[in-house]
C-alpha atoms as a PDB file:
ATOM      1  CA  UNK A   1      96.295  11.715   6.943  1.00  0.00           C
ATOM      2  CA  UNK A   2      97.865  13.051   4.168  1.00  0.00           C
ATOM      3  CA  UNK A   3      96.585  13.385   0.532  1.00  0.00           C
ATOM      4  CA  UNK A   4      98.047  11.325  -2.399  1.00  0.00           C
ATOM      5  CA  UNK A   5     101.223  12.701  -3.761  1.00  0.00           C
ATOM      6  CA  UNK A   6     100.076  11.441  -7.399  1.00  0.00           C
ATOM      7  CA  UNK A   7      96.340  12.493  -7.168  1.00  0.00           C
ATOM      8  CA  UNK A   8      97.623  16.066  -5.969  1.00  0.00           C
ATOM      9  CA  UNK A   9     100.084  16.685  -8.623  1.00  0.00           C
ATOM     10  CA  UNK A  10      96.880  16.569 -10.692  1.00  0.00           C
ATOM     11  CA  UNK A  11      95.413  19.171  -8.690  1.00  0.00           C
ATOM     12  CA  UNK A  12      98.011  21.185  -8.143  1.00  0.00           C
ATOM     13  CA  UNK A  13      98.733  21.020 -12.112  1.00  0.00           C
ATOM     14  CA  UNK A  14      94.628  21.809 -12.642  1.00  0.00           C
ATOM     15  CA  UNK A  15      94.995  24.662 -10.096  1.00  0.00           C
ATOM     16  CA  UNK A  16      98.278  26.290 -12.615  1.00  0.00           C
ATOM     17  CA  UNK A  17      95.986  26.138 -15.216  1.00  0.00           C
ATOM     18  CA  UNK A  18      93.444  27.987 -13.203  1.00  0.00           C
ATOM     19  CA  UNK A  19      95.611  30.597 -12.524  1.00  0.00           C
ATOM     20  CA  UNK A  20      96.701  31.265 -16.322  1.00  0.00           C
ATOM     21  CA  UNK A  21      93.153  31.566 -17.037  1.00  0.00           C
ATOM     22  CA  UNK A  22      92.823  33.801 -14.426  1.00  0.00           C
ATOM     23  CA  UNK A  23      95.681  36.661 -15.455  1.00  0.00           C
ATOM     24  CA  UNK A  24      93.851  36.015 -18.739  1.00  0.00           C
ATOM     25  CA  UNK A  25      91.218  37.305 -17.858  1.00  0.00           C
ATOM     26  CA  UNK A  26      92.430  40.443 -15.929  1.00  0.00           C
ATOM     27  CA  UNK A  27      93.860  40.722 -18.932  1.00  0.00           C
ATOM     28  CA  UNK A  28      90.647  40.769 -20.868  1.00  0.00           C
ATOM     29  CA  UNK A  29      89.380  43.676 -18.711  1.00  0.00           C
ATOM     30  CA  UNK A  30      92.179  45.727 -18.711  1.00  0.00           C
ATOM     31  CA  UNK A  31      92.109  44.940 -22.451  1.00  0.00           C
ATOM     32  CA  UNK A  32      88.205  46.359 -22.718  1.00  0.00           C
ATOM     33  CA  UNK A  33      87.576  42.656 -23.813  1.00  0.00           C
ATOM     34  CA  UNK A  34      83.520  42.103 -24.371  1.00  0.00           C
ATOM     35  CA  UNK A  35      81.859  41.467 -21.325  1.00  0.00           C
ATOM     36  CA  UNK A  36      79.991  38.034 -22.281  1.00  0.00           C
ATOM     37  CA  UNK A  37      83.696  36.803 -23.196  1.00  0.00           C
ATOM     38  CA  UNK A  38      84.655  37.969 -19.758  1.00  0.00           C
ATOM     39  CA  UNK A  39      82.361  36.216 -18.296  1.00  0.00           C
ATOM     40  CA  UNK A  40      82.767  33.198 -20.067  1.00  0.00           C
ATOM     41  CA  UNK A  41      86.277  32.712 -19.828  1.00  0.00           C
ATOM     42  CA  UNK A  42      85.801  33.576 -15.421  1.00  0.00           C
ATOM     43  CA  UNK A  43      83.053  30.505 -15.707  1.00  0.00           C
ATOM     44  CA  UNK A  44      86.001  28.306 -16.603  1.00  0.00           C
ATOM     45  CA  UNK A  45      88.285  29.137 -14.002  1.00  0.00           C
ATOM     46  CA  UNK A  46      85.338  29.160 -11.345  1.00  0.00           C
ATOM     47  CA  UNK A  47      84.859  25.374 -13.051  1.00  0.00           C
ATOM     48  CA  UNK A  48      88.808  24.614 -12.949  1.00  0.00           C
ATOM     49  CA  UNK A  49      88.365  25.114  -8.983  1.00  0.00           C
ATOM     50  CA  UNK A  50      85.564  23.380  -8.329  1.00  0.00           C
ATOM     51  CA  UNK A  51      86.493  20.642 -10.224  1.00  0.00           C
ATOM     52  CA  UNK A  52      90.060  20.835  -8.218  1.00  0.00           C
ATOM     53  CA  UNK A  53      88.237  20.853  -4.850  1.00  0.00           C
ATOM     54  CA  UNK A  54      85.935  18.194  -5.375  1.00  0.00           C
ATOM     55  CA  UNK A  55      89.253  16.026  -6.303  1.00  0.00           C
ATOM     56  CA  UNK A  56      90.613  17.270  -3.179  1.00  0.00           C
ATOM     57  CA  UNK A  57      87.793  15.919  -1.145  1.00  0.00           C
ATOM     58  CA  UNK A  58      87.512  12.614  -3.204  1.00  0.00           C
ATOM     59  CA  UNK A  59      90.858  11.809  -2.626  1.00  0.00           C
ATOM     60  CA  UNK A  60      90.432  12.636   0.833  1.00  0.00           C
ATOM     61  CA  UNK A  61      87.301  10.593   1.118  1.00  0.00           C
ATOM     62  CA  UNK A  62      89.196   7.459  -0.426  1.00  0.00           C
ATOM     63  CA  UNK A  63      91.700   7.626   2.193  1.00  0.00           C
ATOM     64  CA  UNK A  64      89.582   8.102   5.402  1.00  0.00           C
ATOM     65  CA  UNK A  65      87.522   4.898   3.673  1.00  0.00           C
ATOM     66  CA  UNK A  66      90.577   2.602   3.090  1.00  0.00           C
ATOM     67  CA  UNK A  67      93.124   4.185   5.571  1.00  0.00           C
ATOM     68  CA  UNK A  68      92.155   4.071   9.240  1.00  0.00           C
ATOM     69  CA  UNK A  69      94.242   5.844  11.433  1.00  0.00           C
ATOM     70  CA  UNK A  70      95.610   3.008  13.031  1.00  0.00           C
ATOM     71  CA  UNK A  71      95.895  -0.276  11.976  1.00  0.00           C
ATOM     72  CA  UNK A  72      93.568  -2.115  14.385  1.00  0.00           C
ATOM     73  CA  UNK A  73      90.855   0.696  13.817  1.00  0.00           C
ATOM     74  CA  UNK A  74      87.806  -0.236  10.999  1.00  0.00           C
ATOM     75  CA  UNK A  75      87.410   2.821   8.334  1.00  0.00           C
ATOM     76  CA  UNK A  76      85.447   5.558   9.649  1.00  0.00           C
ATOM     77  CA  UNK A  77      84.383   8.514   7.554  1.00  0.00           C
ATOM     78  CA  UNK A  78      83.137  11.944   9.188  1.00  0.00           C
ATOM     79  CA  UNK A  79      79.721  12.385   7.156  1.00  0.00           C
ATOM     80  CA  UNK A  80      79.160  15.675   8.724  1.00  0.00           C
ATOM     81  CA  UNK A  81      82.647  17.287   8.115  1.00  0.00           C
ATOM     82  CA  UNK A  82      82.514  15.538   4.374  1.00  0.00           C
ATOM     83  CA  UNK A  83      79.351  17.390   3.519  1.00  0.00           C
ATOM     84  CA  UNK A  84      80.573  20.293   4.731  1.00  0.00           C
ATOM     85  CA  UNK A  85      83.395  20.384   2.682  1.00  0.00           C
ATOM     86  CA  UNK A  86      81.418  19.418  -0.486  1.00  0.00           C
ATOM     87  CA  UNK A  87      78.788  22.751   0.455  1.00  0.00           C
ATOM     88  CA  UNK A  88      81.644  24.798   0.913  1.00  0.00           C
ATOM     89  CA  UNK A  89      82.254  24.385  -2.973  1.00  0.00           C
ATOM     90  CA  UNK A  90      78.624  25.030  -3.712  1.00  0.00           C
END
């Protein structure tokens, strides 16, 4: 199965943005930036990847519900793998 093309060019666009906030803040502490603006800026990038892996897995989770793996095959959806993957985020 592969992921939607459309779905992750959101991602991967979400995971860019990630990244700039990320030199940022090595910037900020090589800069002697305040620590609670440190940490405040390194919440949002920990929430940019989150939020990118959950859409990850969503997108995932529509497929394996609407896109067996062959066409005479019903929808199946590994429940144990799936919550895995969501606690892996946590």
């Amino acid at each position: 199965m592969e992921l939607d093309p459309g779905e992750m060019t959101k991602v991967s666009n979400r995971l860019k943005r990630a990244q700039g906030q990320l030199a940022a803040v090595i910037r900020m502490l090589d800069g002697g930036s305040s620590c609670e603006d440190v940490v405040t800026q390194l919440s949002a990038v920990s929430r940019a990847l989150d939020r990118a892996g959950f859409a990850i897995i969503a997108s995932g989770m529509r497929q394996c519900l609407t896109q067996p793996e062959s066409s005479d095959e019903a929808p199946t959806l590994d429940v144990a793998k799936l919550e895995k993957l969501f606690l892996s985020l946590a």
